[in-house]
Protein backbone atom coordinates (compact mmCIF):
# COMPACT_ATOMS: atom_id res chain seq x y z
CA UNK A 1 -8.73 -18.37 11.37
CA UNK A 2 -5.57 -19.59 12.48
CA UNK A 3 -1.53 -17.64 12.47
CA UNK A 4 -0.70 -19.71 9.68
CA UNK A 5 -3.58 -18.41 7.18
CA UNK A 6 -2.46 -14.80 8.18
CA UNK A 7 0.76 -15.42 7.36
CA UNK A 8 -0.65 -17.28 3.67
CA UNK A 9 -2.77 -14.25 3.28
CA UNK A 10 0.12 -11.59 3.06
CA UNK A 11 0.02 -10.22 6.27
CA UNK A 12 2.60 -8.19 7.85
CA UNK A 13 3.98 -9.93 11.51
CA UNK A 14 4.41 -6.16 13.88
CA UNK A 15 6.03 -6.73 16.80
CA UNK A 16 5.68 -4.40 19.52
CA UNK A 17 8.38 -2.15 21.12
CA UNK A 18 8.48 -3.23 25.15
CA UNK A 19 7.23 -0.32 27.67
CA UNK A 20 7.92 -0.34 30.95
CA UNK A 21 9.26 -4.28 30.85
CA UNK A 22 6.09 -4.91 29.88
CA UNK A 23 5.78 -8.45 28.18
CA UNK A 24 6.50 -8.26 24.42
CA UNK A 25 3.74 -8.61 22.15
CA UNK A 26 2.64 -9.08 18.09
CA UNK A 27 0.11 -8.31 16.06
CA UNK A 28 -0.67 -8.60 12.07
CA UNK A 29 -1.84 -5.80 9.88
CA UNK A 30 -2.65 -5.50 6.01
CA UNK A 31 -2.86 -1.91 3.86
CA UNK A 32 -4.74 -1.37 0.95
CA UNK A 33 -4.51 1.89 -1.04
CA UNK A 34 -6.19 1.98 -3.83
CA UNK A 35 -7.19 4.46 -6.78
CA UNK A 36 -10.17 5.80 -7.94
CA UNK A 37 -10.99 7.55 -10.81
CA UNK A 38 -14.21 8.91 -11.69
CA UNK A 39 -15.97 9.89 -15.23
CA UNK A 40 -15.73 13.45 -14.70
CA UNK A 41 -11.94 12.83 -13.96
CA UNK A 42 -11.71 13.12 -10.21
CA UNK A 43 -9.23 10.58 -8.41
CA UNK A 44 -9.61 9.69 -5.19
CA UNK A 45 -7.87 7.31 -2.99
CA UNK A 46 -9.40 5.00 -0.42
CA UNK A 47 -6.96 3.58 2.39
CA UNK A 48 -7.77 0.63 4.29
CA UNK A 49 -6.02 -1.55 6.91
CA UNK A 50 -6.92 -4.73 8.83
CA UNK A 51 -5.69 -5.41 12.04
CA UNK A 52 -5.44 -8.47 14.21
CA UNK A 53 -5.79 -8.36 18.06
CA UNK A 54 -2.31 -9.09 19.98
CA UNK A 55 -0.81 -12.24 20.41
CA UNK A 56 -1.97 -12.48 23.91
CA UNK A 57 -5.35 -11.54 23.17
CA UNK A 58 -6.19 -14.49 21.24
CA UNK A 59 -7.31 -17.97 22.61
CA UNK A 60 -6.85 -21.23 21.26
CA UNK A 61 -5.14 -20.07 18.15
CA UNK A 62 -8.44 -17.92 17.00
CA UNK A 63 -7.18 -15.16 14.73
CA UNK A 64 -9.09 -12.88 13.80
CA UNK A 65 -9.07 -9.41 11.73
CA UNK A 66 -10.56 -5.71 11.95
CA UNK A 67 -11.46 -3.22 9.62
CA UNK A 68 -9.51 0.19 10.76
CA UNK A 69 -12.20 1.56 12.76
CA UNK A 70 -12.86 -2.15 15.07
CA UNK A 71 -16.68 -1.98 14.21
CA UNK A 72 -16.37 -5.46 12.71
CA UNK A 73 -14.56 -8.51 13.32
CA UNK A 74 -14.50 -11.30 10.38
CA UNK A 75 -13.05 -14.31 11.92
CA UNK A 76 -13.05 -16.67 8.88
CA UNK A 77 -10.62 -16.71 5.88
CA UNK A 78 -13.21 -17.03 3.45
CA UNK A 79 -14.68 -13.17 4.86
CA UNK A 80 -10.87 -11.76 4.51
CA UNK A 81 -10.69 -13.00 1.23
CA UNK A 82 -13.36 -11.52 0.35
CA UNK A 83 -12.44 -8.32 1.79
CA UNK A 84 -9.17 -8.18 -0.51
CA UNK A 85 -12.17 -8.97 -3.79
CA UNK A 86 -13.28 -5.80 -2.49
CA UNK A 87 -10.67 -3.58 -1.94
CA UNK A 88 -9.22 -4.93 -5.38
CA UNK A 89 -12.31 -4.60 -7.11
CA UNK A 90 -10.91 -1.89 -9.54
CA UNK A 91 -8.36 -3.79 -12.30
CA UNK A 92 -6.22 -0.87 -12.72
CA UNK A 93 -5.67 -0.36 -9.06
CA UNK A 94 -4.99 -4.30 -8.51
CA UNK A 95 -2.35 -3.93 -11.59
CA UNK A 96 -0.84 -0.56 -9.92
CA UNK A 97 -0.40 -2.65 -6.86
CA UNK A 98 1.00 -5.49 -7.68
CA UNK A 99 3.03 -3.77 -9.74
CA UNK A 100 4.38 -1.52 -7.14
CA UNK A 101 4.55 -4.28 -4.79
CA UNK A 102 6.71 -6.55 -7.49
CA UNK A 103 9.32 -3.49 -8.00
CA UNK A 104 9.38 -0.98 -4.95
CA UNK A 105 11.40 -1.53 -1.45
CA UNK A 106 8.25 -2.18 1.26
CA UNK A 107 9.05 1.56 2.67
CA UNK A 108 8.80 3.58 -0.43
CA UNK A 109 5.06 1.84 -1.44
CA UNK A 110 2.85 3.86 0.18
CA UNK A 111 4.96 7.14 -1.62
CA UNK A 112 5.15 5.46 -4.62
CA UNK A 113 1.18 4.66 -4.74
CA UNK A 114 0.76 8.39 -3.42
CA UNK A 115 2.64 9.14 -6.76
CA UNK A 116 0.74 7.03 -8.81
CA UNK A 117 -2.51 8.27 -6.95
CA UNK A 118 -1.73 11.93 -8.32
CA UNK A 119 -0.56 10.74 -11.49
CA UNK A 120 -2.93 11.54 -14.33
CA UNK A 121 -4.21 8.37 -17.06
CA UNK A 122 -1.70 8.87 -19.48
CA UNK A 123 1.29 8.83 -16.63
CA UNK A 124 -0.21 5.63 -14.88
CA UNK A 125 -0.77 3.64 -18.15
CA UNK A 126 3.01 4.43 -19.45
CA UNK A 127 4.07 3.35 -15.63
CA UNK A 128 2.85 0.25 -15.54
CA UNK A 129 3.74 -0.37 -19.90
CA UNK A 130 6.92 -0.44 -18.74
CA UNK A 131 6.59 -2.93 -15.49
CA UNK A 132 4.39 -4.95 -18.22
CA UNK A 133 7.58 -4.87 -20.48
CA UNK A 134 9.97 -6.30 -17.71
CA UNK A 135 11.79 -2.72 -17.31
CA UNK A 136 11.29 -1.93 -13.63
CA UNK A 137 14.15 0.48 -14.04
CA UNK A 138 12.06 3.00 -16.50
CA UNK A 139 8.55 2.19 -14.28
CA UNK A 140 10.80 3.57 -11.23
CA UNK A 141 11.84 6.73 -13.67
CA UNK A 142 8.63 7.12 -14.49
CA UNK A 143 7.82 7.31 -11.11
CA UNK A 144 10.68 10.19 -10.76
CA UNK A 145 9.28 12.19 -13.38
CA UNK A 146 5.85 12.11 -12.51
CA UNK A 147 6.39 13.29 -8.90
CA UNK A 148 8.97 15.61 -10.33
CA UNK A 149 5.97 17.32 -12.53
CA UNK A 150 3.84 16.84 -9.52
CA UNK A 151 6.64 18.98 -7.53
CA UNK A 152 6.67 21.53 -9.80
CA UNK A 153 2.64 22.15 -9.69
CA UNK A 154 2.92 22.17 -5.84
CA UNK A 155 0.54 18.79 -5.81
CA UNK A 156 3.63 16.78 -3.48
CA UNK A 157 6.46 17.81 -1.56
CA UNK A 158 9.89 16.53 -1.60
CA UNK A 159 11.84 16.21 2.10
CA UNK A 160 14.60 13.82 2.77
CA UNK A 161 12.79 10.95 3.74
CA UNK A 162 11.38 10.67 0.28
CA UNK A 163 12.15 7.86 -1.95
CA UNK A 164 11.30 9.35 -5.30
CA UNK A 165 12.52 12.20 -7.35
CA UNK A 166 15.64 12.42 -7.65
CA UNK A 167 15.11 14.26 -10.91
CA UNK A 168 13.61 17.00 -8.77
CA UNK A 169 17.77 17.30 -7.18
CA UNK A 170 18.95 17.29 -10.62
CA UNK A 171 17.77 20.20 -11.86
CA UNK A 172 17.44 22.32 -8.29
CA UNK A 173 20.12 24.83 -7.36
């Protein structure tokens, strides 16, 4: 696999803070999170992330990418493409995703999937009816008001680097 079909394939380009003057390095990396939810009404996430070696680890152009726990390397597009069948295997998690991907900033994903992750039937379908609808401003109050009702259960927290729930400072004092 070569840079370019990272790059095609929606990886994200890290580059790496220099230590001790050493030489500066990159790497790519790719996060799933997905939801699961199970007959008996159980909802589990599942987390995944593939990795590529550093720049100046690889020879001759040939990329390749890791699982999280390096037990397997899959060197060939058509294997990482597969991979992403996998971890997208689930319609209503693929739909959650892109949907979050098509309205929320890059840092406030992984909170908002969190969210949605918690977030019972009912509270994901009227989510994404509104992204479906072309009214990413609602989705995103949805998104308030969910973790806001999440708050109040004691299922989330709410700290200042969060980017959702700004009902929750509404109605504190």
């Amino acid at each position: 696999m070569k840079e370019k079909d990272l790059k095609e394939l929606g990886f994200k380009r890290i580059d790496a803070e220099l230590v001790n003057h050493e030489k500066p390095f990159y790497y790519y990396i790719k996060e799933f999170t997905y939801i699961k939810e199970y007959k008996d009404g159980k909802i589990a996430d599942d987390y995944h992330c593939l990795i590529t070696p550093a720049n100046d680890e690889v020879k001759k152009n040939k990329w390749y990418v890791m699982l999280d726990d390096g037990n397997k390397q899959f060197k060939k597009r058509k294997e990482v493409e597969m991979l992403f069948r996998l971890f997208f295997s689930n319609p209503e998690v693929r739909n959650l995703q892109i949907a979050v991907n098509n309205l929320i900033r890059e840092e406030a994903r992984p909170e908002a999937m969190e969210i949605l992750r918690l977030a019972n039937s009912s509270e994901r379908e009227e989510f994404y009816s509104y992204y479906m609808a072309d009214n990413g401003n609602i989705a995103c109050s949805c998104l308030d008001m969910i973790k806001s009702r999440l708050y109040d259960k004691g299922k989330i927290k709410n700290d200042d680097n969060s980017h959702f729930g700004s009902m929750i400072d509404l109605f504190e004092n």
